[in-house]
PDB file of N, CA and C in Angstrom:
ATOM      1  N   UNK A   1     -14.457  84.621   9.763  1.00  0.00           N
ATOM      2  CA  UNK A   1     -13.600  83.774  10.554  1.00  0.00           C
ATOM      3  C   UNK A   1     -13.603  82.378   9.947  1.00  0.00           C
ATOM      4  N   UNK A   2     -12.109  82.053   9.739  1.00  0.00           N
ATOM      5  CA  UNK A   2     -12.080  80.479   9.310  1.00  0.00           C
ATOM      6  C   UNK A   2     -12.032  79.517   9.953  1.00  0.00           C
ATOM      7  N   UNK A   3     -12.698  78.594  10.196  1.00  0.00           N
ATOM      8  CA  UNK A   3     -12.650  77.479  11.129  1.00  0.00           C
ATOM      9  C   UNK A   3     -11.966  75.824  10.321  1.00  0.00           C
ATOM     10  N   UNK A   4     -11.147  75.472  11.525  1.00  0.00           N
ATOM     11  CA  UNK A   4     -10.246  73.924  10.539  1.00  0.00           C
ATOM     12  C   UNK A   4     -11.146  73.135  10.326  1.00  0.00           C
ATOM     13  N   UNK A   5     -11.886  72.692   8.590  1.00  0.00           N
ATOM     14  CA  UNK A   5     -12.645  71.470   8.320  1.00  0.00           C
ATOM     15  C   UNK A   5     -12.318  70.029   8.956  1.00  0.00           C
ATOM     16  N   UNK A   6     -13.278  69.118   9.511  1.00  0.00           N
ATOM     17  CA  UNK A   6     -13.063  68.133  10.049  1.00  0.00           C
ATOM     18  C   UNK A   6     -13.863  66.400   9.281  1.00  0.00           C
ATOM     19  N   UNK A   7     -12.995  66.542   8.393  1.00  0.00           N
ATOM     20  CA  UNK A   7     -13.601  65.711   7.590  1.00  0.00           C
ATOM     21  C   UNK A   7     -13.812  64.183   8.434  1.00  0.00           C
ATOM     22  N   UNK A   8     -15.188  63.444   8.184  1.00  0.00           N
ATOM     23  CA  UNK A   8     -15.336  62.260   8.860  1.00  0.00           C
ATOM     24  C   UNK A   8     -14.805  61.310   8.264  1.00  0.00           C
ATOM     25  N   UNK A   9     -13.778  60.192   9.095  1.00  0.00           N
ATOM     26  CA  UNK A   9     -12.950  59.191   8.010  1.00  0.00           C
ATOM     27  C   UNK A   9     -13.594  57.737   8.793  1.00  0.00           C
ATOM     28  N   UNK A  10     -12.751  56.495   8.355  1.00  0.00           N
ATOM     29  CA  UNK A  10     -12.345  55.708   9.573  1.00  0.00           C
ATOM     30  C   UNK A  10     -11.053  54.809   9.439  1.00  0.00           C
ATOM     31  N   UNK A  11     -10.794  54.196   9.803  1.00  0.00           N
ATOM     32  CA  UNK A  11      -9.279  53.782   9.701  1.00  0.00           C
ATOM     33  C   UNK A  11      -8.711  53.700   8.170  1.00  0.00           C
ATOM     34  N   UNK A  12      -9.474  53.085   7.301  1.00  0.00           N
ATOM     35  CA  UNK A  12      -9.065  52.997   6.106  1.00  0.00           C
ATOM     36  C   UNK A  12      -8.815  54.437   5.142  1.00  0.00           C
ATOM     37  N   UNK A  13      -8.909  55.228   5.653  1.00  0.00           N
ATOM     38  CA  UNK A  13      -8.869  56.773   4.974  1.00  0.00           C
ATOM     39  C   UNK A  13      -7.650  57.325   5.654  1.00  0.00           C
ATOM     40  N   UNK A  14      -6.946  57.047   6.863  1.00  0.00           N
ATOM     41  CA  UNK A  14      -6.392  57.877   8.077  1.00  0.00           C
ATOM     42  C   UNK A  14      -5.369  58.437   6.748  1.00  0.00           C
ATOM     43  N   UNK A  15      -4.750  57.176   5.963  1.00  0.00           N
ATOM     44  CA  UNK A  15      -3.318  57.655   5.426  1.00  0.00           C
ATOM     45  C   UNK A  15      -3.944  59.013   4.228  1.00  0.00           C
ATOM     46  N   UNK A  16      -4.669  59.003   4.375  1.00  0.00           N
ATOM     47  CA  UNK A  16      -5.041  60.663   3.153  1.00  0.00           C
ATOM     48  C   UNK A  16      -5.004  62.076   3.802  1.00  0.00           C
ATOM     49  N   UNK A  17      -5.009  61.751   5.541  1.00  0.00           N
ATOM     50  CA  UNK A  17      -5.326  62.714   6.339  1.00  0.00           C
ATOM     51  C   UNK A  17      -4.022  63.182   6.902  1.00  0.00           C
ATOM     52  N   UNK A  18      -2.614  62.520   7.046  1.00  0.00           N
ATOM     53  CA  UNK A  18      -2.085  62.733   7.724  1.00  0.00           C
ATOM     54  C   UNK A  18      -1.197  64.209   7.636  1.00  0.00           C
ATOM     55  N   UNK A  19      -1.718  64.621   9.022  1.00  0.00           N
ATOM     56  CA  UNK A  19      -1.164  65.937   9.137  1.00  0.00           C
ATOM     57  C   UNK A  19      -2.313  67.163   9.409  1.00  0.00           C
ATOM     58  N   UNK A  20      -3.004  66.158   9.304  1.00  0.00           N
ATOM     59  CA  UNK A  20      -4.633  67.238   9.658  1.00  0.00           C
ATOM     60  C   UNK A  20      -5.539  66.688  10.769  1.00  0.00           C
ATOM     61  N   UNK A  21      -6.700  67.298  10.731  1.00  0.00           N
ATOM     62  CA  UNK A  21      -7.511  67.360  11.831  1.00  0.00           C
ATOM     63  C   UNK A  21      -9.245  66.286  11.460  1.00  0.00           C
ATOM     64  N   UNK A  22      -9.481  65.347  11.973  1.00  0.00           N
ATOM     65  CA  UNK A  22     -10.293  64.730  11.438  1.00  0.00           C
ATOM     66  C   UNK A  22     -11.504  64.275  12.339  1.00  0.00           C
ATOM     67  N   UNK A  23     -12.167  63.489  12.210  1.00  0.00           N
ATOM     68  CA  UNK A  23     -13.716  63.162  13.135  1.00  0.00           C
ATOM     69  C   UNK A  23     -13.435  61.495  12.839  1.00  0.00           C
ATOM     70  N   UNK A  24     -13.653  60.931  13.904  1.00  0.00           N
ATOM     71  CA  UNK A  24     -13.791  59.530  13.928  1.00  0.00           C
ATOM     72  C   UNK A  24     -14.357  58.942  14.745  1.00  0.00           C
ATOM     73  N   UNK A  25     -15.262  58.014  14.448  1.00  0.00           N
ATOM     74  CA  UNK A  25     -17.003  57.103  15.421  1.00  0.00           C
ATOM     75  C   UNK A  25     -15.908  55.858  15.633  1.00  0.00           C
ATOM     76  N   UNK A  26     -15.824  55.327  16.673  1.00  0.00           N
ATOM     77  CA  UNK A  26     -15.830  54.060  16.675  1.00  0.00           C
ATOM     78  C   UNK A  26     -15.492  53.244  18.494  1.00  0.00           C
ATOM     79  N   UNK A  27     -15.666  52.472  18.525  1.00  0.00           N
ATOM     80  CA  UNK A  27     -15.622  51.022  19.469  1.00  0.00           C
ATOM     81  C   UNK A  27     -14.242  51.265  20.374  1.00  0.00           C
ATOM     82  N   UNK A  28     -14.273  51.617  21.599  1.00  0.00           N
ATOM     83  CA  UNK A  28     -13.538  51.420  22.260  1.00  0.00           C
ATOM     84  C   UNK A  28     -13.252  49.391  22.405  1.00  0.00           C
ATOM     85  N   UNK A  29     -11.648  49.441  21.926  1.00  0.00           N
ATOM     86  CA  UNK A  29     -11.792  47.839  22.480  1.00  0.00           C
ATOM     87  C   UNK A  29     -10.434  47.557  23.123  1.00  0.00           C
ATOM     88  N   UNK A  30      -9.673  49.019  23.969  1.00  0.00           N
ATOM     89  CA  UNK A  30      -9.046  48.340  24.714  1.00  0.00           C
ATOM     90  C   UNK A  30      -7.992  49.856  24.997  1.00  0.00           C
ATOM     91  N   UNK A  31      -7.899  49.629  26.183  1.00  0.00           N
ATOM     92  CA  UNK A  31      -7.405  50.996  26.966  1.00  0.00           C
ATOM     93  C   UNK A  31      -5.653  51.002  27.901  1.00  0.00           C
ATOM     94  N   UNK A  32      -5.297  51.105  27.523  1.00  0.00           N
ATOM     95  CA  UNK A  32      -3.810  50.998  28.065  1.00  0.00           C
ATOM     96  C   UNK A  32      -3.012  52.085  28.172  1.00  0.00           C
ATOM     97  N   UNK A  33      -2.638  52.794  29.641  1.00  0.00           N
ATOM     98  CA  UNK A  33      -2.684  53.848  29.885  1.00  0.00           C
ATOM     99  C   UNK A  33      -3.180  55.136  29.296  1.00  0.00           C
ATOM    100  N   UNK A  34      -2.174  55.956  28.556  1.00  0.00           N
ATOM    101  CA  UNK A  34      -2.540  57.017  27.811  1.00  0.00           C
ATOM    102  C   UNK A  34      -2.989  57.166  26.165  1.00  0.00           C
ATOM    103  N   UNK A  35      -3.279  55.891  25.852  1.00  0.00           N
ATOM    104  CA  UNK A  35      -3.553  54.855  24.784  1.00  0.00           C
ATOM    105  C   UNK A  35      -4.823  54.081  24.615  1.00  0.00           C
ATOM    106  N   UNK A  36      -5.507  54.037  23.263  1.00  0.00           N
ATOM    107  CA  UNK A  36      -6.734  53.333  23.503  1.00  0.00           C
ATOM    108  C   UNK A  36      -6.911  53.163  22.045  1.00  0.00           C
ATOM    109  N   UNK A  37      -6.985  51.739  21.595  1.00  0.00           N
ATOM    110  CA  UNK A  37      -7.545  50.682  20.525  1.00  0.00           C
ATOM    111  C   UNK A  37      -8.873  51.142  20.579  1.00  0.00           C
ATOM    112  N   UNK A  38      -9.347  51.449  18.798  1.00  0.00           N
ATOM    113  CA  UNK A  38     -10.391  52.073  18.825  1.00  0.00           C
ATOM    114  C   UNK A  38     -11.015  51.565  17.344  1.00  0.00           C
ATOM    115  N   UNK A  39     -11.935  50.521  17.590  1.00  0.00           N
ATOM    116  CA  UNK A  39     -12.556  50.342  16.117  1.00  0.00           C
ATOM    117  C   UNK A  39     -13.120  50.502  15.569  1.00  0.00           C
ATOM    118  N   UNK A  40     -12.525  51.221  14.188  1.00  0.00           N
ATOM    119  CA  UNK A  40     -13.715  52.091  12.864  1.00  0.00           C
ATOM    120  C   UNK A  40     -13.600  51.560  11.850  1.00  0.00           C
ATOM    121  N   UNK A  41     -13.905  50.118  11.423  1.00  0.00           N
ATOM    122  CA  UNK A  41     -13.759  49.445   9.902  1.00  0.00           C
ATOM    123  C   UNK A  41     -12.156  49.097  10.328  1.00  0.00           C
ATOM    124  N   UNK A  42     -11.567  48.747  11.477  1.00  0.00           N
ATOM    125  CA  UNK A  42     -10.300  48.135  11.603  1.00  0.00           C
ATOM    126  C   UNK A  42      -9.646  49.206  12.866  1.00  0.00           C
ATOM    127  N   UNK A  43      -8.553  48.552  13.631  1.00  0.00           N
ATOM    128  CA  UNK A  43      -8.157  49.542  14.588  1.00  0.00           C
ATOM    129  C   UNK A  43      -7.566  50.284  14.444  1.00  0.00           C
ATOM    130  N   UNK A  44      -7.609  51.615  15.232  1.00  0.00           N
ATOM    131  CA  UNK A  44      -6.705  52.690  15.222  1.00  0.00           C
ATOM    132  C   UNK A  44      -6.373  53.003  16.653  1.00  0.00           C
ATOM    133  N   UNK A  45      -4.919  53.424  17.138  1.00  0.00           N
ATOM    134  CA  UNK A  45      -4.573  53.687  18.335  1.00  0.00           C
ATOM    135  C   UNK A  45      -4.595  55.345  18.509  1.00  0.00           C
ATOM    136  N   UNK A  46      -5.420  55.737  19.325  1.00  0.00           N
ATOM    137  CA  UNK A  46      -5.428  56.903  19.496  1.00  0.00           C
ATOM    138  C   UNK A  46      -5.030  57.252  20.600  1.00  0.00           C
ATOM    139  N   UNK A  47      -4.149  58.226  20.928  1.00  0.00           N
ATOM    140  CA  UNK A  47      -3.451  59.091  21.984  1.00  0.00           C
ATOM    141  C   UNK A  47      -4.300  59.985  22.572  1.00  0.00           C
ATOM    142  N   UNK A  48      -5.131  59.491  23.917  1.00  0.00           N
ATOM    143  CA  UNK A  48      -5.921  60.512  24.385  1.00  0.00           C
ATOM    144  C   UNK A  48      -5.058  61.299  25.129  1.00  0.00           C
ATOM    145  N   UNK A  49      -5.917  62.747  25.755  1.00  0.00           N
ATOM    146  CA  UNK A  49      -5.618  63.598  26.296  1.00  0.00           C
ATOM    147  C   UNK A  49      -6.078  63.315  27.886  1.00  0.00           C
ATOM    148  N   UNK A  50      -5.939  64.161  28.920  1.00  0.00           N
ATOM    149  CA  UNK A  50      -6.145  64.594  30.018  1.00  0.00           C
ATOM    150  C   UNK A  50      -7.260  64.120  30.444  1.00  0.00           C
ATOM    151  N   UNK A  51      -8.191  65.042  29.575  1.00  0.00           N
ATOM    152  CA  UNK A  51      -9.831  65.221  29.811  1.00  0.00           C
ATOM    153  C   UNK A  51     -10.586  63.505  28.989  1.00  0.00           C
ATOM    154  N   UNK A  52      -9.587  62.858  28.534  1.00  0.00           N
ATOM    155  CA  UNK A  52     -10.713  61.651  28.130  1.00  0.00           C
ATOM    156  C   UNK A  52     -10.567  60.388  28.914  1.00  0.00           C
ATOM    157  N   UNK A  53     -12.154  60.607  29.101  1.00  0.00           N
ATOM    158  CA  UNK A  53     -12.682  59.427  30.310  1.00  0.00           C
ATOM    159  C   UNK A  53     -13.528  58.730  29.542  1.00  0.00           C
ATOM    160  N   UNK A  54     -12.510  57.098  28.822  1.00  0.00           N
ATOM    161  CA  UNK A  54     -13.682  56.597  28.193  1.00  0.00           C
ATOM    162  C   UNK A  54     -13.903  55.209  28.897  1.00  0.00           C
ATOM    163  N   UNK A  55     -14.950  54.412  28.057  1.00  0.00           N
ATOM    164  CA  UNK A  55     -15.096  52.709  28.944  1.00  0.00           C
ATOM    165  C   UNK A  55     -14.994  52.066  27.444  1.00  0.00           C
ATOM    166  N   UNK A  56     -14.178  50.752  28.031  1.00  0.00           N
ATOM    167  CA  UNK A  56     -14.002  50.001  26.322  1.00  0.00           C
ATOM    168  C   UNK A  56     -15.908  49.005  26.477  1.00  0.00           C
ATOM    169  N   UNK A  57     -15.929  49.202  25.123  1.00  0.00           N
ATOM    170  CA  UNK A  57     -17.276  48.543  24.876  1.00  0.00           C
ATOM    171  C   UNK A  57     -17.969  49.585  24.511  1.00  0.00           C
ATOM    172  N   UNK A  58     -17.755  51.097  24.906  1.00  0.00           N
ATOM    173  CA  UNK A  58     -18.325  52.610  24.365  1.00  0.00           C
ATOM    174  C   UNK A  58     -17.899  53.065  22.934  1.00  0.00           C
ATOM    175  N   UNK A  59     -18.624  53.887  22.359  1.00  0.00           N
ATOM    176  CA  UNK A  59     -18.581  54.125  21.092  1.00  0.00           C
ATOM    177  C   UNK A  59     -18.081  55.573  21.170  1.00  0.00           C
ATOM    178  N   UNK A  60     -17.079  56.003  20.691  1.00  0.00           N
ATOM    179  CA  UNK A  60     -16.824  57.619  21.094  1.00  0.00           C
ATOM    180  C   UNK A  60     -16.206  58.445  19.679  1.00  0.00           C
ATOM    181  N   UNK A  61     -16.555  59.837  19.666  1.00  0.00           N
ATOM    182  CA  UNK A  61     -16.453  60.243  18.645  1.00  0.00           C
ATOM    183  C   UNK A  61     -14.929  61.327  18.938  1.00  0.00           C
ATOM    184  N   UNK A  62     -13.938  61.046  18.053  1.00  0.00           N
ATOM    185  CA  UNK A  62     -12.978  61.576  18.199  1.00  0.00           C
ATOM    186  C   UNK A  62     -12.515  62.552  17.353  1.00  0.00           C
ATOM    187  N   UNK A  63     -11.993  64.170  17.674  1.00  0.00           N
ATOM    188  CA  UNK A  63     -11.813  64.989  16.818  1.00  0.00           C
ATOM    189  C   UNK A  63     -10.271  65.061  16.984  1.00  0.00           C
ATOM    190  N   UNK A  64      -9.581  64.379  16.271  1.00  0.00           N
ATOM    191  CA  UNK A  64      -7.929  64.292  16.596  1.00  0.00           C
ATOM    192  C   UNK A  64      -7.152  64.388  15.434  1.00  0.00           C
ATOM    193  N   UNK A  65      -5.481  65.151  15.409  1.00  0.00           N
ATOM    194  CA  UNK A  65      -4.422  65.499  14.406  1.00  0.00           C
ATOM    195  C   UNK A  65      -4.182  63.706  13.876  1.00  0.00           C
ATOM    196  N   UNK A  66      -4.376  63.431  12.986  1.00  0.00           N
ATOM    197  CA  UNK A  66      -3.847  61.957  12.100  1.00  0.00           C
ATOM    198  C   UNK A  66      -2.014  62.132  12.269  1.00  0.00           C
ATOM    199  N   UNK A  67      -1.881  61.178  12.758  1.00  0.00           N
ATOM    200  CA  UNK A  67       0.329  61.022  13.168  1.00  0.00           C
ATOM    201  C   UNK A  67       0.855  60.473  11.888  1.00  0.00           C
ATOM    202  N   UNK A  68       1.960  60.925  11.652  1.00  0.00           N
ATOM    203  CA  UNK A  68       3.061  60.074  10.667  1.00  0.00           C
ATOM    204  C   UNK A  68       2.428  58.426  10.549  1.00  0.00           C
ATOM    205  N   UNK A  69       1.981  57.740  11.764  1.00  0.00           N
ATOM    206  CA  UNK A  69       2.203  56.452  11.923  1.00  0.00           C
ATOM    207  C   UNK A  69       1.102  56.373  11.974  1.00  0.00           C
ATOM    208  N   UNK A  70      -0.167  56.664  11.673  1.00  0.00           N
ATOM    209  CA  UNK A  70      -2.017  57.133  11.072  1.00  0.00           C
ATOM    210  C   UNK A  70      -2.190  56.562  12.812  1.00  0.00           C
ATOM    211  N   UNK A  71      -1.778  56.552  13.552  1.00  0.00           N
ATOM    212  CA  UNK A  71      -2.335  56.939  14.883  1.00  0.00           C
ATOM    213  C   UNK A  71      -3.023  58.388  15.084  1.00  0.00           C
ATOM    214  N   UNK A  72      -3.844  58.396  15.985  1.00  0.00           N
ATOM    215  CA  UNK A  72      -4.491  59.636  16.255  1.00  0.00           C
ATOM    216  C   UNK A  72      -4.125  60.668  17.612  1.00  0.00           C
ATOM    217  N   UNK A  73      -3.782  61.744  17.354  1.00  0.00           N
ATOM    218  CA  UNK A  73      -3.894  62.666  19.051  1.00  0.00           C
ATOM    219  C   UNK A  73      -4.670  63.503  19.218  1.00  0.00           C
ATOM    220  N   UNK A  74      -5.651  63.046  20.196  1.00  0.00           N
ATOM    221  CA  UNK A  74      -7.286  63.467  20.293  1.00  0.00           C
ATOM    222  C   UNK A  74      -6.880  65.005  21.022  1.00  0.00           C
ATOM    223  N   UNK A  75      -7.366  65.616  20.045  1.00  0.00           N
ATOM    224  CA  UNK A  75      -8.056  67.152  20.842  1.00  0.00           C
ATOM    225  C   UNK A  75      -9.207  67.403  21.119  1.00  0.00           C
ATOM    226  N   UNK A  76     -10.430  66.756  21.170  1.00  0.00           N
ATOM    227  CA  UNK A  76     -11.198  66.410  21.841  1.00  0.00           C
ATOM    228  C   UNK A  76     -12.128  65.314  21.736  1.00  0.00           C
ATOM    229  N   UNK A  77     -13.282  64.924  22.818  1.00  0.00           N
ATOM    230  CA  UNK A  77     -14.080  63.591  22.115  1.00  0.00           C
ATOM    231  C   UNK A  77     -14.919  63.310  22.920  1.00  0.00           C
ATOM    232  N   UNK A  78     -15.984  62.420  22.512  1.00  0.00           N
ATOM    233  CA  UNK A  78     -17.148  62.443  23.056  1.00  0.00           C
ATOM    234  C   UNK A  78     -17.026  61.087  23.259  1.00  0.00           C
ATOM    235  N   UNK A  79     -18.060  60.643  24.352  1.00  0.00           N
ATOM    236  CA  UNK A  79     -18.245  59.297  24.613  1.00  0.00           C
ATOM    237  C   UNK A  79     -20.027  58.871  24.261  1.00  0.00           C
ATOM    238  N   UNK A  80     -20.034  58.275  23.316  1.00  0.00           N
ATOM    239  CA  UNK A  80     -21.389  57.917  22.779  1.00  0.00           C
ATOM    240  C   UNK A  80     -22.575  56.978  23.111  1.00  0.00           C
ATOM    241  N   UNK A  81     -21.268  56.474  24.545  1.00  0.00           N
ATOM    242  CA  UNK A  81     -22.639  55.461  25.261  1.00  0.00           C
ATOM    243  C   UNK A  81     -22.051  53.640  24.057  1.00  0.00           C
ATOM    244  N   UNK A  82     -23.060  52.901  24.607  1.00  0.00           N
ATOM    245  CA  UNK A  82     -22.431  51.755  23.973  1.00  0.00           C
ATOM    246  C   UNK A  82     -24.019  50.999  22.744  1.00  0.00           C
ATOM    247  N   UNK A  83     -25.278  52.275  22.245  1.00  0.00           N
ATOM    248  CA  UNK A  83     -25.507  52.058  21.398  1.00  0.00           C
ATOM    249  C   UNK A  83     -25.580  52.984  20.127  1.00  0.00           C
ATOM    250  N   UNK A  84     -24.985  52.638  19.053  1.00  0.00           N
ATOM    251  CA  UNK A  84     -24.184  53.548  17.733  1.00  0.00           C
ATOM    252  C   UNK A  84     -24.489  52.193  17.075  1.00  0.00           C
ATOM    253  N   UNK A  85     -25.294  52.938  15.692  1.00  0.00           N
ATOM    254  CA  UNK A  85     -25.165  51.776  14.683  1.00  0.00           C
ATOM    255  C   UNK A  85     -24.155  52.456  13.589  1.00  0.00           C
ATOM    256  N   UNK A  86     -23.239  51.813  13.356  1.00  0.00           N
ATOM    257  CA  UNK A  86     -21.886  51.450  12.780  1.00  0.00           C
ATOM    258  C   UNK A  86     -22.165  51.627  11.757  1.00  0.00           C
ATOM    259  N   UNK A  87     -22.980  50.528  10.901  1.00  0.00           N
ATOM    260  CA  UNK A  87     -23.650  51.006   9.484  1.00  0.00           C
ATOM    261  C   UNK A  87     -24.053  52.568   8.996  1.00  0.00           C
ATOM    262  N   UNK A  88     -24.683  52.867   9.707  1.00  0.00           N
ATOM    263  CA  UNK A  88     -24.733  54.389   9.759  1.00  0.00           C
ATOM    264  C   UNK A  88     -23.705  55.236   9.706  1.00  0.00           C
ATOM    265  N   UNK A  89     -22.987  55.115  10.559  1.00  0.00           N
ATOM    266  CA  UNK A  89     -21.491  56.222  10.776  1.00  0.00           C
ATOM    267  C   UNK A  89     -20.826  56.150   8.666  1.00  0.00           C
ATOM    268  N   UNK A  90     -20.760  54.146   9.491  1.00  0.00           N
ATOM    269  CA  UNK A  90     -20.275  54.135   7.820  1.00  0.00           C
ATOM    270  C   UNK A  90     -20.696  55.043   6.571  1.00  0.00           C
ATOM    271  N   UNK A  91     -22.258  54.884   6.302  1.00  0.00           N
ATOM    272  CA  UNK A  91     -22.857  55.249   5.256  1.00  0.00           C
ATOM    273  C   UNK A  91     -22.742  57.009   5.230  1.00  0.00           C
ATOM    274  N   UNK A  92     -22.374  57.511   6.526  1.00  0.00           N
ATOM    275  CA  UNK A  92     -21.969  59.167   7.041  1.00  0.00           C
ATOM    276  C   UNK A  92     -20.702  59.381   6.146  1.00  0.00           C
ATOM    277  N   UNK A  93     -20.007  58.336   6.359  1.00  0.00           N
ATOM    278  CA  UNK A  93     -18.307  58.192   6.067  1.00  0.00           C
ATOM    279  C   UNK A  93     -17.975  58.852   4.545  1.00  0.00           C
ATOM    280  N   UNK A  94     -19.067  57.598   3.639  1.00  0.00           N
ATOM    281  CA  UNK A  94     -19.072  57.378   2.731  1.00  0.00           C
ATOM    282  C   UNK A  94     -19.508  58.409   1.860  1.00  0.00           C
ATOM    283  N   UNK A  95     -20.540  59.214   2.083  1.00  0.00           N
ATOM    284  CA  UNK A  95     -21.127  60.199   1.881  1.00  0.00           C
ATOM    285  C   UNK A  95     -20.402  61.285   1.837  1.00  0.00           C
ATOM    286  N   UNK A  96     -19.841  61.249   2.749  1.00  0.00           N
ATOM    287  CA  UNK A  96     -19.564  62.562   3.141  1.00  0.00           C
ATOM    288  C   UNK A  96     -18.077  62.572   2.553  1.00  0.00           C
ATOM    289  N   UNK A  97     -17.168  61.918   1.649  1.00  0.00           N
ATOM    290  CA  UNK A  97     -16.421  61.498   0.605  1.00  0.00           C
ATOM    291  C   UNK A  97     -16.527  61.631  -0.564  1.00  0.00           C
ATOM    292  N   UNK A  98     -17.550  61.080  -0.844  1.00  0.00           N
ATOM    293  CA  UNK A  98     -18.449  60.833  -2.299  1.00  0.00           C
ATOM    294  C   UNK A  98     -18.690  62.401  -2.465  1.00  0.00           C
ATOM    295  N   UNK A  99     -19.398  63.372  -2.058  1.00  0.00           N
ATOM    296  CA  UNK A  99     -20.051  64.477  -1.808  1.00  0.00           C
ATOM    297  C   UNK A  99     -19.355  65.868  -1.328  1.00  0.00           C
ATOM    298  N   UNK A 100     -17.974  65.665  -1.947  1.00  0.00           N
ATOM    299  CA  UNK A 100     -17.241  66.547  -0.631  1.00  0.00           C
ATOM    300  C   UNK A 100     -17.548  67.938  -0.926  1.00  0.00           C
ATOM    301  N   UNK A 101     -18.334  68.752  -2.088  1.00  0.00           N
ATOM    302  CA  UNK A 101     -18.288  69.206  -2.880  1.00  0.00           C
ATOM    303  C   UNK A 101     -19.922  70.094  -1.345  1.00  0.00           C
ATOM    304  N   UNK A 102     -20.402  69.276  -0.934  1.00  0.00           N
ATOM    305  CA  UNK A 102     -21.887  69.773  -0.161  1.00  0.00           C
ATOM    306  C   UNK A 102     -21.012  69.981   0.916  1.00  0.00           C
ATOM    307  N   UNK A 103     -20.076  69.252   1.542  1.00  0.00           N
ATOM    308  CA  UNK A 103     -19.775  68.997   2.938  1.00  0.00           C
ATOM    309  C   UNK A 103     -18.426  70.556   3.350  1.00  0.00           C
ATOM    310  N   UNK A 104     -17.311  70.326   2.562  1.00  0.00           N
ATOM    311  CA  UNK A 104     -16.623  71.235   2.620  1.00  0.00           C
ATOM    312  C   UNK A 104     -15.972  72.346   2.007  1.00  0.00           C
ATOM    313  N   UNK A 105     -15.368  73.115   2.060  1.00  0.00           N
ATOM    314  CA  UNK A 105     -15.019  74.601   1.388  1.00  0.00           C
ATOM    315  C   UNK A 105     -13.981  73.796   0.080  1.00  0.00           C
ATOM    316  N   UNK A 106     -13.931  74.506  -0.678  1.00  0.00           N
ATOM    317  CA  UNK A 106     -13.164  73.869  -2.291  1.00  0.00           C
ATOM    318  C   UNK A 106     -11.672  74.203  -1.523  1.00  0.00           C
TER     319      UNK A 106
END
């Protein structure tokens, strides 16, 4: 059984993704209706769903399709609480780029 790879990005990668399915850490910093400003190395507006109940100032991990317009539409996501060191995610980011060769199928 094949399962869709979910490569970890953050805003500066979105435009390589678009049209696929991706993982993204970052900073709730601002929520407007079905809409929410979300910062990973710069903002991205992601289109939540139904089921997402987040708080801005929370760190949440988003598994969402990258849009024409590198906005995101979350198919699902976690809320990480409001301590996440950033540096870290980053150095995840980076890695896991550099390395794609350990991380995903050729």
């Amino acid at each position: 059984m094949s399962t869709e790879q979910t490569p970890r990005v953050n805003s500066s990668l979105l435009e390589r993704f678009v049209g696929q399915t991706v993982r993204l850490v970052g900073k709730v910093i601002q929520l407007r209706g079905e809409t929410a400003t979300v910062d990973s190395t710069g903002n991205v507006l992601v289109h939540m769903n139904k089921d997402t109940h987040w708080s801005i100032g929370n760190f949440v991990e988003v598994v969402a399709r990258v849009q024409q317009d590198l906005s995101l539409k979350t198919l699902m996501s976690v809320d990480l609480g409001m301590d996440v060191d950033m540096n870290a995610v980053e150095y995840v980011v980076e890695v896991n780029h550099r390395y794609r060769e350990i991380f995903y199928d050729s």
